[in-house]
N, C-alpha and C. Protein backbone atom coordinates (compact mmCIF):
# COMPACT_ATOMS: atom_id res chain seq x y z
N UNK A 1 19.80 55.02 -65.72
CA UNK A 1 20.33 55.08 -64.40
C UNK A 1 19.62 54.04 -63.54
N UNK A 2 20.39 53.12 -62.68
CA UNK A 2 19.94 52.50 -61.92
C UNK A 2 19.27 52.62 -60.75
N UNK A 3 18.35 52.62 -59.76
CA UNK A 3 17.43 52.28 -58.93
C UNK A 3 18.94 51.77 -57.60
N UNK A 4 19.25 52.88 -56.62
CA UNK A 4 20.03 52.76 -55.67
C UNK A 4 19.11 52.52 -54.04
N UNK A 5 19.90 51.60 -53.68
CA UNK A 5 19.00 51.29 -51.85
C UNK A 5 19.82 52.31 -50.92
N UNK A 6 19.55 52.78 -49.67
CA UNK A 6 20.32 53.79 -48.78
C UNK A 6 21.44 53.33 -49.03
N UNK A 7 22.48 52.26 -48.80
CA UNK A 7 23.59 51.49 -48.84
C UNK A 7 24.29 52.18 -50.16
N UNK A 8 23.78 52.33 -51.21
CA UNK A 8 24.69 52.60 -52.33
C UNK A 8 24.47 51.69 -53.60
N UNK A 9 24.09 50.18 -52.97
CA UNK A 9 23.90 49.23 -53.92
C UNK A 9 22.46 49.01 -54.32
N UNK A 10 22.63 48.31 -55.65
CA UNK A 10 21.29 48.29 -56.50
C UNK A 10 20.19 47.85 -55.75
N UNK A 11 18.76 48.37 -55.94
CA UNK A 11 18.11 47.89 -55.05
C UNK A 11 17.44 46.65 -56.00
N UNK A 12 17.04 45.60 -55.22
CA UNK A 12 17.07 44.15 -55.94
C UNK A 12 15.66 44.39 -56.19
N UNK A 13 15.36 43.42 -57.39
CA UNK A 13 13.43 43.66 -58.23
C UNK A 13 12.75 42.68 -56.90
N UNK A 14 11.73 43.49 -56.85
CA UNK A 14 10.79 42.69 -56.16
C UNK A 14 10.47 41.36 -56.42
N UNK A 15 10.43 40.05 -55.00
CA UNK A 15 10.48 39.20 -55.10
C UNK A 15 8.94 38.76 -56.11
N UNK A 16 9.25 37.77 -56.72
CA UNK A 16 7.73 37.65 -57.77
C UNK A 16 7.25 36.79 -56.49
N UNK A 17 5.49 37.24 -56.33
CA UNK A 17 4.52 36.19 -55.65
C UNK A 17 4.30 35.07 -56.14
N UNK A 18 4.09 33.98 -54.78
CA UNK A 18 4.21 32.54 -55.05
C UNK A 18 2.53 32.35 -54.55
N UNK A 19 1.94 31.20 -55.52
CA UNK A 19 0.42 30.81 -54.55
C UNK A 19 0.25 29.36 -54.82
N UNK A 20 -0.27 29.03 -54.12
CA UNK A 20 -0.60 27.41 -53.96
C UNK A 20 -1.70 27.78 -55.46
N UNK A 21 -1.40 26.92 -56.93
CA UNK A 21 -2.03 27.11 -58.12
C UNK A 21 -3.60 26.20 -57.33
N UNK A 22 -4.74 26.65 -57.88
CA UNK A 22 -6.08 25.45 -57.68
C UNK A 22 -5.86 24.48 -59.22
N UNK A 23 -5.34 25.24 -60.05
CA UNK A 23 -5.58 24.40 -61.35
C UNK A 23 -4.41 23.37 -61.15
N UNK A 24 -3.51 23.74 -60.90
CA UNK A 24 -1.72 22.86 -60.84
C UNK A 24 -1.80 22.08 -59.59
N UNK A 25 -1.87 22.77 -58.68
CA UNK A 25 -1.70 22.12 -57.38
C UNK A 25 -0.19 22.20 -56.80
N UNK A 26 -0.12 23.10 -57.02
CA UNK A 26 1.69 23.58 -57.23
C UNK A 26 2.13 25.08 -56.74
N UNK A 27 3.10 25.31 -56.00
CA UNK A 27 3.34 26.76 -56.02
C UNK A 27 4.12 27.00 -57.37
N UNK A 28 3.23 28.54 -58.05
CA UNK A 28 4.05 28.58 -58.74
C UNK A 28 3.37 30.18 -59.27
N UNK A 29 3.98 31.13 -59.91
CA UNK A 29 4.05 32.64 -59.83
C UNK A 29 2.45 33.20 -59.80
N UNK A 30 2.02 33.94 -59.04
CA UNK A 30 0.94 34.62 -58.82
C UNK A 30 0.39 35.58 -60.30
N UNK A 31 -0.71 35.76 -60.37
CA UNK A 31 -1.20 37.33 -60.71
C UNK A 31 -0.20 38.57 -59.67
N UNK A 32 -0.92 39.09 -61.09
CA UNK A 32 0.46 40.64 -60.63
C UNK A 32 -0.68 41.72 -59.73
N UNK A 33 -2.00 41.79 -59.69
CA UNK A 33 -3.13 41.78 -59.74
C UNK A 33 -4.79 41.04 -59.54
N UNK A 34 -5.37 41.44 -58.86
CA UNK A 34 -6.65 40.54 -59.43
C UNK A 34 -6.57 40.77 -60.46
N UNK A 35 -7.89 39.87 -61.38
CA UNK A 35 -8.04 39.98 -62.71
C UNK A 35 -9.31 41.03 -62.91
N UNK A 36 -9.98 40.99 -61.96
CA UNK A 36 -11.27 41.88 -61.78
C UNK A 36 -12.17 41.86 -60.48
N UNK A 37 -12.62 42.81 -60.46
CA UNK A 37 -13.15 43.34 -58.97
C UNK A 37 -13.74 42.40 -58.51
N UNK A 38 -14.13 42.41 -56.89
CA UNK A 38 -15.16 41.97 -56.36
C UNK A 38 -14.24 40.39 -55.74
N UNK A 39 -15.09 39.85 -54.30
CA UNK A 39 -14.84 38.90 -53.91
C UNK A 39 -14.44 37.82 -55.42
N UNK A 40 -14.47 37.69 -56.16
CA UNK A 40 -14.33 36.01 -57.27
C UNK A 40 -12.90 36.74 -57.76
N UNK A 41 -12.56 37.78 -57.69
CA UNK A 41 -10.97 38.26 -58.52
C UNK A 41 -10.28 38.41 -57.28
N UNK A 42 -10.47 38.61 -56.13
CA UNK A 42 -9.64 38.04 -54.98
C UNK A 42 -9.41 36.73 -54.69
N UNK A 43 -10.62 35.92 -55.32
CA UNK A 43 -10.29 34.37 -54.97
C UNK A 43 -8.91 34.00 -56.15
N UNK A 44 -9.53 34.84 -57.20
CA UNK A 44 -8.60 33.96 -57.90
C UNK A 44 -7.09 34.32 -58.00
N UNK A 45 -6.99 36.20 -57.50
CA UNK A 45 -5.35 36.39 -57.21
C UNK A 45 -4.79 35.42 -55.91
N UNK A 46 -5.73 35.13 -55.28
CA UNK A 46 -5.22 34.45 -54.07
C UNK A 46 -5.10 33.14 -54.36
N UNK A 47 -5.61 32.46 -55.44
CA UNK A 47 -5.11 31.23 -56.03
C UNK A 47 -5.07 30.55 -56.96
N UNK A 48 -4.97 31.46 -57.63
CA UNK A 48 -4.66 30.71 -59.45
C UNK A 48 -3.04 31.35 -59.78
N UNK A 49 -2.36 30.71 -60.26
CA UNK A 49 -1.57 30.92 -61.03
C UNK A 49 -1.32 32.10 -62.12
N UNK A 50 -0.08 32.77 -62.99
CA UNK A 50 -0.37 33.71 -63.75
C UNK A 50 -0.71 32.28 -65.01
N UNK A 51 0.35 31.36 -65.04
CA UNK A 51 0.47 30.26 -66.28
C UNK A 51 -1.06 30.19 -66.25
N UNK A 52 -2.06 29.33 -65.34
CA UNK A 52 -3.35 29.06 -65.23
C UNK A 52 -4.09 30.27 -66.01
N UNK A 53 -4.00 31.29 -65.37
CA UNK A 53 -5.04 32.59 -66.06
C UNK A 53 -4.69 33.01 -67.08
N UNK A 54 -3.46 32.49 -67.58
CA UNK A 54 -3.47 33.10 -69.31
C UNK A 54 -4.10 32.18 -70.28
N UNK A 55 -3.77 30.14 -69.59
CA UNK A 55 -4.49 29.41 -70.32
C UNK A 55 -6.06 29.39 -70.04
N UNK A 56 -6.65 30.47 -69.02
CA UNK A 56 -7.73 30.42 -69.27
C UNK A 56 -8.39 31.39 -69.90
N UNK A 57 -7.47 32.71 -70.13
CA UNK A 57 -8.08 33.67 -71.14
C UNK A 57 -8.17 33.40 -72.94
N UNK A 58 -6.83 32.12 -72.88
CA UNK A 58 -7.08 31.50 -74.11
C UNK A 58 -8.16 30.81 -74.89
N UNK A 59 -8.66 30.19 -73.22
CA UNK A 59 -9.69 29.17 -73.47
C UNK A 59 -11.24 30.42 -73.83
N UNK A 60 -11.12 31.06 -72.80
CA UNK A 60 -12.16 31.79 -73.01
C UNK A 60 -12.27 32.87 -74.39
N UNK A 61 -11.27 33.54 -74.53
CA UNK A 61 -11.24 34.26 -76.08
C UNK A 61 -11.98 32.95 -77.36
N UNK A 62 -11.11 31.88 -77.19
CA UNK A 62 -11.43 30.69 -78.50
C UNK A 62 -13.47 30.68 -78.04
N UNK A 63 -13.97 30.35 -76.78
CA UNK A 63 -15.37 30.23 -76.86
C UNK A 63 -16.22 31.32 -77.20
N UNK A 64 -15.57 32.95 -76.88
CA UNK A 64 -16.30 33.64 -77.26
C UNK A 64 -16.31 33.78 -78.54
N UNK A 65 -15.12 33.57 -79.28
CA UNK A 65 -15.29 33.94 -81.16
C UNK A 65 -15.88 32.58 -81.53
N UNK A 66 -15.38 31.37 -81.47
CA UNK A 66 -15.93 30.37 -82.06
C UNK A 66 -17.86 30.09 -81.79
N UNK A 67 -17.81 30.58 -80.33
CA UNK A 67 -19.34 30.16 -80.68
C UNK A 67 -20.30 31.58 -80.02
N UNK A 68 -19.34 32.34 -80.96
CA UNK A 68 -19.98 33.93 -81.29
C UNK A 68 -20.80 34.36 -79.97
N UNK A 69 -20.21 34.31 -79.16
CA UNK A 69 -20.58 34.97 -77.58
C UNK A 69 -20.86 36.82 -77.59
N UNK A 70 -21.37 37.16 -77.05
CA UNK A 70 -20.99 38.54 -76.95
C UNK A 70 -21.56 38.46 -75.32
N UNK A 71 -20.37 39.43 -74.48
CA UNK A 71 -20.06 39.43 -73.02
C UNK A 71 -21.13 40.68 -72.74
N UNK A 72 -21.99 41.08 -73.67
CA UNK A 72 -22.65 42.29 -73.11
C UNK A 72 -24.15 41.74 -72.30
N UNK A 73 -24.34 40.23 -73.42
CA UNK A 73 -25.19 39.50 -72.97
C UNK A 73 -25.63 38.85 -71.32
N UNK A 74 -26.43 38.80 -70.84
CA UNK A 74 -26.20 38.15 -69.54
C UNK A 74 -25.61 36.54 -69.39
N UNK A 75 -26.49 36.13 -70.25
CA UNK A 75 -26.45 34.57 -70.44
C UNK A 75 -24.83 34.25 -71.14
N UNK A 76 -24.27 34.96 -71.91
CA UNK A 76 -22.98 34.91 -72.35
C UNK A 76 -22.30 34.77 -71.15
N UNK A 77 -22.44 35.76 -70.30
CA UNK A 77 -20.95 36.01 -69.09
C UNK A 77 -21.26 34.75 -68.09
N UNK A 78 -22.90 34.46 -67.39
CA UNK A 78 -22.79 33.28 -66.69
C UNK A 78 -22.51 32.16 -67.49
N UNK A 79 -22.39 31.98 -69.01
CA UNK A 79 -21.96 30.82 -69.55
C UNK A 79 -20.42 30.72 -69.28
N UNK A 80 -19.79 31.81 -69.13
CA UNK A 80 -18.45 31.96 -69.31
C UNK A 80 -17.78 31.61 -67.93
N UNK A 81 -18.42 32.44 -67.05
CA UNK A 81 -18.55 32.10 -65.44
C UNK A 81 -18.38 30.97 -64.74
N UNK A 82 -19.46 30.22 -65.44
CA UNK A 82 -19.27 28.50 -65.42
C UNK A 82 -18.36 27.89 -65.85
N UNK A 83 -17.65 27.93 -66.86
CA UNK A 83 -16.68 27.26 -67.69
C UNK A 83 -15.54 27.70 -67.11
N UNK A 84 -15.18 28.89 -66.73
CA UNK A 84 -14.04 29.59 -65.91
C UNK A 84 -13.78 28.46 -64.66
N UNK A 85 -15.28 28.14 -63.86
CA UNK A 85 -14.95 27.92 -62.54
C UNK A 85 -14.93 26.21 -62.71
N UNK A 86 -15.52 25.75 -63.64
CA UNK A 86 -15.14 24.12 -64.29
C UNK A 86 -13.34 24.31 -65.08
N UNK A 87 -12.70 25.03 -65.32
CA UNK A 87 -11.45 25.23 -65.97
C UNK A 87 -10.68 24.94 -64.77
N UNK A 88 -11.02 26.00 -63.87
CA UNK A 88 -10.01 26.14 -62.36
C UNK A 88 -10.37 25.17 -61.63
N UNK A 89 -11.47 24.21 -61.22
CA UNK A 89 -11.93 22.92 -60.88
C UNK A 89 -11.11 21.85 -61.52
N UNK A 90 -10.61 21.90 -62.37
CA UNK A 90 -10.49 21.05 -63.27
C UNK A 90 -11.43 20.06 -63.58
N UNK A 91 -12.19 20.52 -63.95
CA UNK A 91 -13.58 19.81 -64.31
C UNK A 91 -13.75 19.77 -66.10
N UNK A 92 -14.54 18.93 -66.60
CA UNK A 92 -14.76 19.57 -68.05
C UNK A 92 -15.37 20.70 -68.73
N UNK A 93 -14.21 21.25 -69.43
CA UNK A 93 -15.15 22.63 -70.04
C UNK A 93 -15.39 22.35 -71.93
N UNK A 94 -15.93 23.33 -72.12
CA UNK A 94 -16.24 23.10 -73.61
C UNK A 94 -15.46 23.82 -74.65
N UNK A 95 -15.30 22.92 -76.03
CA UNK A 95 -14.48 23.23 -76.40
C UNK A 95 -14.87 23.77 -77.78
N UNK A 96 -14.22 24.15 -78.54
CA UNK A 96 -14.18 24.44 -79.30
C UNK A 96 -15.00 23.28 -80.91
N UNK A 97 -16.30 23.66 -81.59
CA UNK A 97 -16.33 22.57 -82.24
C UNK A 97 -15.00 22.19 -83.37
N UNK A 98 -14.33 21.15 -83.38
CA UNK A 98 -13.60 20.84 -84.39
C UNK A 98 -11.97 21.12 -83.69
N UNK A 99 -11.70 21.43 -82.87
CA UNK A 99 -10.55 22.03 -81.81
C UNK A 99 -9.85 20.71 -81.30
N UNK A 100 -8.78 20.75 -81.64
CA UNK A 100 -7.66 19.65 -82.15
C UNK A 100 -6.74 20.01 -80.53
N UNK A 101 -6.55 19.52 -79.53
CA UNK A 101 -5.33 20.25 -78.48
C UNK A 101 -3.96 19.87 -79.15
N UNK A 102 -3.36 21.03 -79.38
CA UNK A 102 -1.66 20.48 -80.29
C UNK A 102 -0.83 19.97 -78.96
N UNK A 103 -1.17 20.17 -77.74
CA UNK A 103 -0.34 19.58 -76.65
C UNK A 103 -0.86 17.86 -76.35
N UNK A 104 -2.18 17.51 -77.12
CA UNK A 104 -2.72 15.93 -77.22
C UNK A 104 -1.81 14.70 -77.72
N UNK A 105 -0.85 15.22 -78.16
CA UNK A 105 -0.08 14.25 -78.73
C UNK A 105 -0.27 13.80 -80.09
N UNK A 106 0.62 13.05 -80.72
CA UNK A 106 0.31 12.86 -82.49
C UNK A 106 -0.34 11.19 -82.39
């Protein structure tokens, strides 16, 4: 059953949020959400991208398995911290040893 407005007619899906991206430089679809508490997950619902924060959970999953991180560590999470805020800078982050980008071209 469909989702009716007072009128009778369907009520329309909520408009998706737009944010000026820091990584793109572009409006283009928000977090649905911060990503996590505290002033730094408001910065970043308020301006990262969803595209941006998935390529940076990518980036970050590949550093924690490849160079065997564990997030329980202190020194793990400010390593991660850093590289997060050099990712969204667009600054250089680190990569993977031996990590080929398939979007680099042939």
């Amino acid at each position: 059953m469909s989702e009716e407005n007072q009128d009778g007619g369907s009520a329309a899906p909520p408009a998706q949020r737009m944010v000026q991206c820091r990584k793109y430089g572009e409006q283009l679809p928000g977090l649905e959400r911060p990503p996590m508490p505290g002033p730094g997950g408001q910065d970043l619902f308020n301006n990262v991208s969803a595209r941006a924060w998935a390529e940076w959970q990518q980036l970050q999953t590949m550093l924690i398995n490849e160079k065997h991180l564990s997030v329980r560590e202190p020194e793990a999470r400010k390593y991660l911290n850093e590289q997060r805020r050099r990712f969204f800078a667009n600054e250089p982050v680190d990569r993977a040893e031996g990590y080929v980008d398939p979007d680099a071209g042939a």
